[in-house]
PDB file of N, CA and C in Angstrom:
ATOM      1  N   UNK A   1       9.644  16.173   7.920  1.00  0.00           N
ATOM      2  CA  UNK A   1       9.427  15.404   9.124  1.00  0.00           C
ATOM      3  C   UNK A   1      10.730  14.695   9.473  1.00  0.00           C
ATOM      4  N   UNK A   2      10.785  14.571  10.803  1.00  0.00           N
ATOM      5  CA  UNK A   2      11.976  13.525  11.276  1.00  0.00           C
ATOM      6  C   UNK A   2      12.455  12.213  10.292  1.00  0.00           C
ATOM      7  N   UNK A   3      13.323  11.660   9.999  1.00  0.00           N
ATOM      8  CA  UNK A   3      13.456  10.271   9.255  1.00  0.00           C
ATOM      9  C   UNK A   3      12.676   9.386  10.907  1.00  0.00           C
ATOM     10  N   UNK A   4      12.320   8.325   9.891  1.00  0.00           N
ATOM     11  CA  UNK A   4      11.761   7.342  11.015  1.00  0.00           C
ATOM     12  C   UNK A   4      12.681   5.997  11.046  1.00  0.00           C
ATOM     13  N   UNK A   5      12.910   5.791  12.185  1.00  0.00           N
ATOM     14  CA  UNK A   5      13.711   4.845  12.836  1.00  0.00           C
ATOM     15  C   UNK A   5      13.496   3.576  13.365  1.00  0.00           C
ATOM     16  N   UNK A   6      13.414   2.544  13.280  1.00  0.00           N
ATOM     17  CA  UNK A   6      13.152   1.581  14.378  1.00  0.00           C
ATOM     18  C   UNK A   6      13.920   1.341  15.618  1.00  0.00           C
ATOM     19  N   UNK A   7      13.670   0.574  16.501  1.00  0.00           N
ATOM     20  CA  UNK A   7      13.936   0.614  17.972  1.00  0.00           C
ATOM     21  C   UNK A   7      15.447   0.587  18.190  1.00  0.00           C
ATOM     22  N   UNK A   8      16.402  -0.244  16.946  1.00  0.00           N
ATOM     23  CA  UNK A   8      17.617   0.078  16.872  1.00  0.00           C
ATOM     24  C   UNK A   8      18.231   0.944  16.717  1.00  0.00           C
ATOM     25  N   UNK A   9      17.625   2.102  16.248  1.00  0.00           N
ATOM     26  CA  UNK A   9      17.931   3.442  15.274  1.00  0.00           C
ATOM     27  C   UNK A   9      18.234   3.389  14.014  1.00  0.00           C
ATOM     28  N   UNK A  10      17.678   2.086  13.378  1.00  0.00           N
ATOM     29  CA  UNK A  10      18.219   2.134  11.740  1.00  0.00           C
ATOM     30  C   UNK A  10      16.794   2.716  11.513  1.00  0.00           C
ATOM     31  N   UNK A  11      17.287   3.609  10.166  1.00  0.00           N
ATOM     32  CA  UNK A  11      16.405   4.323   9.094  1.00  0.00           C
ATOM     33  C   UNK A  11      15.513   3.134   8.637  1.00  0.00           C
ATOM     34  N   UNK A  12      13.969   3.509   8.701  1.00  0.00           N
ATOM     35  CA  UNK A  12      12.968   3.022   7.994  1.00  0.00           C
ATOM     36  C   UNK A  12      12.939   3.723   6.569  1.00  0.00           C
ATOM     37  N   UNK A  13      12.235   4.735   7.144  1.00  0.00           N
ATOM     38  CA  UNK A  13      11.647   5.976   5.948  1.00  0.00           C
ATOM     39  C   UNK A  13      12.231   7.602   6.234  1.00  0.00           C
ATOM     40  N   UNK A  14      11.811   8.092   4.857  1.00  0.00           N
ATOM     41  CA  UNK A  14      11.815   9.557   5.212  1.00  0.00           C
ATOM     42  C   UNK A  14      10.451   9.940   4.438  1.00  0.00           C
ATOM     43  N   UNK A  15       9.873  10.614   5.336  1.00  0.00           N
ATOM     44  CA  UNK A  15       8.442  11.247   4.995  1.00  0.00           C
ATOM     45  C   UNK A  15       8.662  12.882   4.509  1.00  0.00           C
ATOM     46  N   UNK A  16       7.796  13.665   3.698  1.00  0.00           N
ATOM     47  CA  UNK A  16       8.323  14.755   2.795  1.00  0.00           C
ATOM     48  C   UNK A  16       6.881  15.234   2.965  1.00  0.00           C
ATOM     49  N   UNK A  17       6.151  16.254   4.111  1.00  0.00           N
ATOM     50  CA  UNK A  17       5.150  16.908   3.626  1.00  0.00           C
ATOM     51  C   UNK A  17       4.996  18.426   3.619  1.00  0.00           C
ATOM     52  N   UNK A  18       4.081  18.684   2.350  1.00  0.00           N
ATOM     53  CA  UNK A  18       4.342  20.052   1.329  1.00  0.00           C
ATOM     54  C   UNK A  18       2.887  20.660   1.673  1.00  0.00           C
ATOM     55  N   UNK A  19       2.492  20.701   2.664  1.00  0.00           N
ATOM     56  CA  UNK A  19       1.409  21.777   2.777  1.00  0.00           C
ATOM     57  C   UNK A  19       1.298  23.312   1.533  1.00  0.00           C
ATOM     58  N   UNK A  20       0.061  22.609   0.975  1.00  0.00           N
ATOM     59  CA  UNK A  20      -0.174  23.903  -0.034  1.00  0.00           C
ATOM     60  C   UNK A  20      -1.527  24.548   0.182  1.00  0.00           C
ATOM     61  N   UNK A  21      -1.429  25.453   0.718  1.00  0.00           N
ATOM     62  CA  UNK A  21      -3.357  25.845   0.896  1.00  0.00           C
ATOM     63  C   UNK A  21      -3.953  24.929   1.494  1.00  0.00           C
ATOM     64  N   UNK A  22      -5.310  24.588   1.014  1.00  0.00           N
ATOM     65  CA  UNK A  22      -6.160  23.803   1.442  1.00  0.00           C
ATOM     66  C   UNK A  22      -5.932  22.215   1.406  1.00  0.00           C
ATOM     67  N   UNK A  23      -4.133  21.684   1.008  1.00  0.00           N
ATOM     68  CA  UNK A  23      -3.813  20.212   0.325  1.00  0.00           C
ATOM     69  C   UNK A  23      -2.619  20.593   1.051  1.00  0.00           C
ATOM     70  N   UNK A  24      -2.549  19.159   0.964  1.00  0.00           N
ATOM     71  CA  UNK A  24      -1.204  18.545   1.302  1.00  0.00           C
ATOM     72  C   UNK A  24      -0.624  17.632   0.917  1.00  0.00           C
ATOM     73  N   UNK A  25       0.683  17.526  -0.379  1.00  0.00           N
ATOM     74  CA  UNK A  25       1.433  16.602  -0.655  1.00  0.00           C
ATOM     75  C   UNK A  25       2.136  15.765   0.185  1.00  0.00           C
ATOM     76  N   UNK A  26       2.103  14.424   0.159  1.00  0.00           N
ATOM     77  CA  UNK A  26       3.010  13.542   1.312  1.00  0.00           C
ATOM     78  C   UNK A  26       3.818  12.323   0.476  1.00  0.00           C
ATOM     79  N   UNK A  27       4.980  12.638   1.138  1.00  0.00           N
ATOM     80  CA  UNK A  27       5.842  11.356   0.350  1.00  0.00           C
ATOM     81  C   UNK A  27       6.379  10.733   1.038  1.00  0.00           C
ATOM     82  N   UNK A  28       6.377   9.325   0.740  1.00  0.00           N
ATOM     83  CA  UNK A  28       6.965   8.162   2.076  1.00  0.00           C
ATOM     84  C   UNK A  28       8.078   7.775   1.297  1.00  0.00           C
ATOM     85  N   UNK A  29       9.400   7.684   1.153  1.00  0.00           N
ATOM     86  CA  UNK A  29      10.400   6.801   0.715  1.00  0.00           C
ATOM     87  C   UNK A  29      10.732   5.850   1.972  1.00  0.00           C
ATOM     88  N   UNK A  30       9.892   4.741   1.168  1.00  0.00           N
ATOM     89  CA  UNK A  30      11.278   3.562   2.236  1.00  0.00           C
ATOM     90  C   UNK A  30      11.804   3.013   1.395  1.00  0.00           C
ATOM     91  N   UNK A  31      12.398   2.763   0.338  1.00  0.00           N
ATOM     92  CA  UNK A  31      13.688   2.294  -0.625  1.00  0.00           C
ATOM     93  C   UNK A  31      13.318   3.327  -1.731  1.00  0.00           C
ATOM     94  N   UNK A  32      14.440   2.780  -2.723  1.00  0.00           N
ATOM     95  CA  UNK A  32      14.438   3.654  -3.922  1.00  0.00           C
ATOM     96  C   UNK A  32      13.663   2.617  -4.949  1.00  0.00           C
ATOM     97  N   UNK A  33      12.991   1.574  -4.703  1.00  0.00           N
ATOM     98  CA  UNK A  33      11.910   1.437  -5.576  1.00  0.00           C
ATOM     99  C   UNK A  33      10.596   1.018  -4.637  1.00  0.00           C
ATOM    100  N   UNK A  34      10.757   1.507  -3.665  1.00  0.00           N
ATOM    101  CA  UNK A  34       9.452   1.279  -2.401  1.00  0.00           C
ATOM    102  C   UNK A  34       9.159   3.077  -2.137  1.00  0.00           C
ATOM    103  N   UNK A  35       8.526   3.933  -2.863  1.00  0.00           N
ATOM    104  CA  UNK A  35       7.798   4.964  -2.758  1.00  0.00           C
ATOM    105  C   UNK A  35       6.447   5.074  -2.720  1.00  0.00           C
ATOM    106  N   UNK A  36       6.101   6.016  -2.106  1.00  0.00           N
ATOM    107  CA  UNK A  36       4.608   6.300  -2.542  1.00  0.00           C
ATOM    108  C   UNK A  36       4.209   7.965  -2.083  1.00  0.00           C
ATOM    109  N   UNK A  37       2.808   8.553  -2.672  1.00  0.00           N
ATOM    110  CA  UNK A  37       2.825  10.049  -2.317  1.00  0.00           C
ATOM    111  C   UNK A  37       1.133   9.963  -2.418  1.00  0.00           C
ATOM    112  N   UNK A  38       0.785  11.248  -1.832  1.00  0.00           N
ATOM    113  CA  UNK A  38      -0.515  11.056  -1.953  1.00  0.00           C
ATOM    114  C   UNK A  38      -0.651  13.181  -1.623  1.00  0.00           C
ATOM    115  N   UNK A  39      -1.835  13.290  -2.067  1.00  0.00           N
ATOM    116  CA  UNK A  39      -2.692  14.413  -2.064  1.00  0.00           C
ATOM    117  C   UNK A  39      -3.285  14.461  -1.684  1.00  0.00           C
ATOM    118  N   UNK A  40      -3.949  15.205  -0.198  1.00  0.00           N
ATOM    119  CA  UNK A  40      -4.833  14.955   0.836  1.00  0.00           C
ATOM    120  C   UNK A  40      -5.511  16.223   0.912  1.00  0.00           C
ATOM    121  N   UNK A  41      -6.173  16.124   1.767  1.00  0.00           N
ATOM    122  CA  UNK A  41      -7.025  17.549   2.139  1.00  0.00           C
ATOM    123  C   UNK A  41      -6.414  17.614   3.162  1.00  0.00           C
ATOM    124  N   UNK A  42      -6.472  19.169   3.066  1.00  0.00           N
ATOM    125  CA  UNK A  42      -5.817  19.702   4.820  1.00  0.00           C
ATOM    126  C   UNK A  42      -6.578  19.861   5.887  1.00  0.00           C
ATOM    127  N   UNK A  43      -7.533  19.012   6.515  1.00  0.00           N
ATOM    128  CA  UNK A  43      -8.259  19.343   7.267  1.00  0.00           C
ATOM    129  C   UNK A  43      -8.618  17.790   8.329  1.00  0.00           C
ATOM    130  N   UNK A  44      -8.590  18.063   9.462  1.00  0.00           N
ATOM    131  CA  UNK A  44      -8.809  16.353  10.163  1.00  0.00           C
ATOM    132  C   UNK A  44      -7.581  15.536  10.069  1.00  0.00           C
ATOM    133  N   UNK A  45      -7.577  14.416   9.730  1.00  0.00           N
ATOM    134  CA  UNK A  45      -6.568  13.420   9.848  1.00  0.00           C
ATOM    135  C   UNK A  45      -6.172  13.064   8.674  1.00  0.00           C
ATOM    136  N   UNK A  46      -4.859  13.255   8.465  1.00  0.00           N
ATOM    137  CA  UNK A  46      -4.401  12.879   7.382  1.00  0.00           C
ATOM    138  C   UNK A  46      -4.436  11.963   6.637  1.00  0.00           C
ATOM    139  N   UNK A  47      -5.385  11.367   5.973  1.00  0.00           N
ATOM    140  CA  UNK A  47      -5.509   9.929   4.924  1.00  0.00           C
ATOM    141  C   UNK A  47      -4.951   9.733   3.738  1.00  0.00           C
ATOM    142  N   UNK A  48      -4.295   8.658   3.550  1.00  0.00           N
ATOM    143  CA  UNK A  48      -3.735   8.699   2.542  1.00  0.00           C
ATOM    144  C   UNK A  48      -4.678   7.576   1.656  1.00  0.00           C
ATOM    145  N   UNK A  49      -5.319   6.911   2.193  1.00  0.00           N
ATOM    146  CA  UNK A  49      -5.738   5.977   1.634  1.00  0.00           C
ATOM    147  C   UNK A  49      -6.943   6.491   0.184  1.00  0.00           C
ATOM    148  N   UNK A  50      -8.067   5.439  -0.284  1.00  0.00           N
ATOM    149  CA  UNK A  50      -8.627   5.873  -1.508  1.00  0.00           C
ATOM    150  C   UNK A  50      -8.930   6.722  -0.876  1.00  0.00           C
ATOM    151  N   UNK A  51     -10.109   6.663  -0.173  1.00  0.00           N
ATOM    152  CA  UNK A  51     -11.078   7.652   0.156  1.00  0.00           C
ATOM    153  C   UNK A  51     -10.920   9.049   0.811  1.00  0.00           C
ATOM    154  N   UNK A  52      -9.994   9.399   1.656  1.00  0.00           N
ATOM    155  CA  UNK A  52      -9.403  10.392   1.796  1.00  0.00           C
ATOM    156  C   UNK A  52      -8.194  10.863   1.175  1.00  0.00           C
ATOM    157  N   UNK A  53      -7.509  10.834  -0.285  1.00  0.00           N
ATOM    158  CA  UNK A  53      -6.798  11.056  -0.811  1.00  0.00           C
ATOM    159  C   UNK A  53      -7.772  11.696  -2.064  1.00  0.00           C
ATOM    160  N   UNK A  54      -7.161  12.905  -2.533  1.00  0.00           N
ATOM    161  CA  UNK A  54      -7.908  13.612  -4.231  1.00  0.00           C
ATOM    162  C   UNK A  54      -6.738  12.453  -5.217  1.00  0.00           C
ATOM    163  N   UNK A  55      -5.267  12.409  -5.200  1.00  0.00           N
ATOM    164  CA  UNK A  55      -4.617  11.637  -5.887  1.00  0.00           C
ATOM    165  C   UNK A  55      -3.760  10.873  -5.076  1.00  0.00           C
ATOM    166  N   UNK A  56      -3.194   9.433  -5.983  1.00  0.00           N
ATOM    167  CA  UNK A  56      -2.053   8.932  -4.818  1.00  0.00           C
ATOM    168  C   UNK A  56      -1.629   8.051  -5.829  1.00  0.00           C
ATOM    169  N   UNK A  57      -0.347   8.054  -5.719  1.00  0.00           N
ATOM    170  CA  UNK A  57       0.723   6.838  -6.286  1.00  0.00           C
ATOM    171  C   UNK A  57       1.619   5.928  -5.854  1.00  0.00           C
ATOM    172  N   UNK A  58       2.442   4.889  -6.348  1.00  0.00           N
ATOM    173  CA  UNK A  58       2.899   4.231  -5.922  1.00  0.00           C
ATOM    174  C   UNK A  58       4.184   4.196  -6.846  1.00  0.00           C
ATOM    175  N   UNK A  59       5.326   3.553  -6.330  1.00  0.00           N
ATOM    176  CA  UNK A  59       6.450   3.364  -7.484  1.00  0.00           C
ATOM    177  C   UNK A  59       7.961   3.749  -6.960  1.00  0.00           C
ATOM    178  N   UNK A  60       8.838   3.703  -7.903  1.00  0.00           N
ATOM    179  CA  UNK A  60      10.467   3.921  -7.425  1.00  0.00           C
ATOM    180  C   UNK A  60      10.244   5.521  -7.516  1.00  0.00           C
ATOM    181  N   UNK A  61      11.487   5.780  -6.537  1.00  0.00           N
ATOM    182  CA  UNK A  61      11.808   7.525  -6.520  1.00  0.00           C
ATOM    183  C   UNK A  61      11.703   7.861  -7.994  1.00  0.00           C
ATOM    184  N   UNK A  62      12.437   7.666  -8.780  1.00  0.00           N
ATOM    185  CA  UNK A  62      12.369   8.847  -9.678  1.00  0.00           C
ATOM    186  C   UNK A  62      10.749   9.022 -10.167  1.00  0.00           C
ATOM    187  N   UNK A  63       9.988   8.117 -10.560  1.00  0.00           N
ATOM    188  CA  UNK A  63       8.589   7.941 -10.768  1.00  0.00           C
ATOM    189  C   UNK A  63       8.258   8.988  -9.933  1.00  0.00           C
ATOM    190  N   UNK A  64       7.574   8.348  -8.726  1.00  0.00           N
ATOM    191  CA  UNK A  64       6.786   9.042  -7.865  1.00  0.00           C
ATOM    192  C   UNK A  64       7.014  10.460  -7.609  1.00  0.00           C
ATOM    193  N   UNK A  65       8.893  10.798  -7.593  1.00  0.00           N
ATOM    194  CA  UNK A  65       8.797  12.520  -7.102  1.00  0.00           C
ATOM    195  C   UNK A  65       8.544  13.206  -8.842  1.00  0.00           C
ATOM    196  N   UNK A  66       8.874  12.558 -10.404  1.00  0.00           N
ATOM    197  CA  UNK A  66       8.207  13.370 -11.243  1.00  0.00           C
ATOM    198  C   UNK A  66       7.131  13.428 -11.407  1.00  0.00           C
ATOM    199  N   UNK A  67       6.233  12.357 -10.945  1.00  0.00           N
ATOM    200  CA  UNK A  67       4.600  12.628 -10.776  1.00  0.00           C
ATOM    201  C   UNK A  67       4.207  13.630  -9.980  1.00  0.00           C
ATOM    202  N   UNK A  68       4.538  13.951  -8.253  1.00  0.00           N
ATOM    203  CA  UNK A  68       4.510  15.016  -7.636  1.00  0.00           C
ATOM    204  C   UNK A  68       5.069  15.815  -8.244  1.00  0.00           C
ATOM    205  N   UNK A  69       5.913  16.098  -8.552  1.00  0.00           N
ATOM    206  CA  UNK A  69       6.356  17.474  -8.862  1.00  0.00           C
ATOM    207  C   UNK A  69       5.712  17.890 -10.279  1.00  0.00           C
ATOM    208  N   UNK A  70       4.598  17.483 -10.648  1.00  0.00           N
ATOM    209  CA  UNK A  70       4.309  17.245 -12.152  1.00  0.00           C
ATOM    210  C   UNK A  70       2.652  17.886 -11.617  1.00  0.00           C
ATOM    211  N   UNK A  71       2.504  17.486 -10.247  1.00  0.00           N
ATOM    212  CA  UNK A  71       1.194  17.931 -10.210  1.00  0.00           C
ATOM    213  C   UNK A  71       0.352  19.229  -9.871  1.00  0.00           C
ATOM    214  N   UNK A  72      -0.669  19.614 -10.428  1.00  0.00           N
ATOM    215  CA  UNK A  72      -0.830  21.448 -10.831  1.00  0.00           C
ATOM    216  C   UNK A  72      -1.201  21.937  -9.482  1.00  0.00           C
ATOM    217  N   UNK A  73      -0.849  23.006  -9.367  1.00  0.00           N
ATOM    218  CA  UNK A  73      -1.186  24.260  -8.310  1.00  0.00           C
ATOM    219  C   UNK A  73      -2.868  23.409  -7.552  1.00  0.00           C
ATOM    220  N   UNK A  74      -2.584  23.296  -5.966  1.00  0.00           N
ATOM    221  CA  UNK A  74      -4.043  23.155  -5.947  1.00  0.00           C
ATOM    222  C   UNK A  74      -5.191  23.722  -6.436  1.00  0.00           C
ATOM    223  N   UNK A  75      -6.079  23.552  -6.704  1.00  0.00           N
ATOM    224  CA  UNK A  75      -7.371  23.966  -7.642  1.00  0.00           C
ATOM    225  C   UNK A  75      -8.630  23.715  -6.394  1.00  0.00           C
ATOM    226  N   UNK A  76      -8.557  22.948  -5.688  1.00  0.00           N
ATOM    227  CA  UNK A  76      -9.559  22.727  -4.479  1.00  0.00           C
ATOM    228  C   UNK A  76      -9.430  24.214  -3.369  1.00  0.00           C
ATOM    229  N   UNK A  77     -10.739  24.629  -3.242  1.00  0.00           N
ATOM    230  CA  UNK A  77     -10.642  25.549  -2.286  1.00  0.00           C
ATOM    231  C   UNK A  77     -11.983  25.389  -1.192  1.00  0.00           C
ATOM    232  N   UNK A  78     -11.453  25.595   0.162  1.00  0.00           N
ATOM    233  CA  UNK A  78     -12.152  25.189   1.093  1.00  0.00           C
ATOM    234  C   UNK A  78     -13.351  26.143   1.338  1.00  0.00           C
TER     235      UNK A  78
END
């Protein structure tokens, strides 16, 4: 996705999403210890929150992208 900007054009975030099958990995960096990622269903509106998320974390980059990248082949099928 685009980096996101505020009205000045300074960098907020960069968002990272990994459509896999029926899921979708999403990663928000806004600092390098302000991360978070989540595992969603691919279908409707993207939630990251409890209830529409299968997993979700919080934490500094290196954390959060070895947890994603740590997590198995989707297993959910629609």
């Amino acid at each position: 996705m685009p980096p996101v900007r505020d009205t000045a054009g300074e960098l907020e975030a960069l968002i990272y999403v990994r459509p896999k099958g029926d899921i979708i990995d999403v990663v928000e960096l806004i600092a390098e210890d302000n991360v978070r990622a989540a595992r969603v269903p691919r279908r409707g509106e993207i939630s990251t929150e409890a209830g529409g998320a299968f997993w979700r974390t919080i934490g500094d980059v290196y954390q959060v992208l070895d947890e994603v990248l740590a997590l198995p082949e989707p297993l959910i099928r629609a």
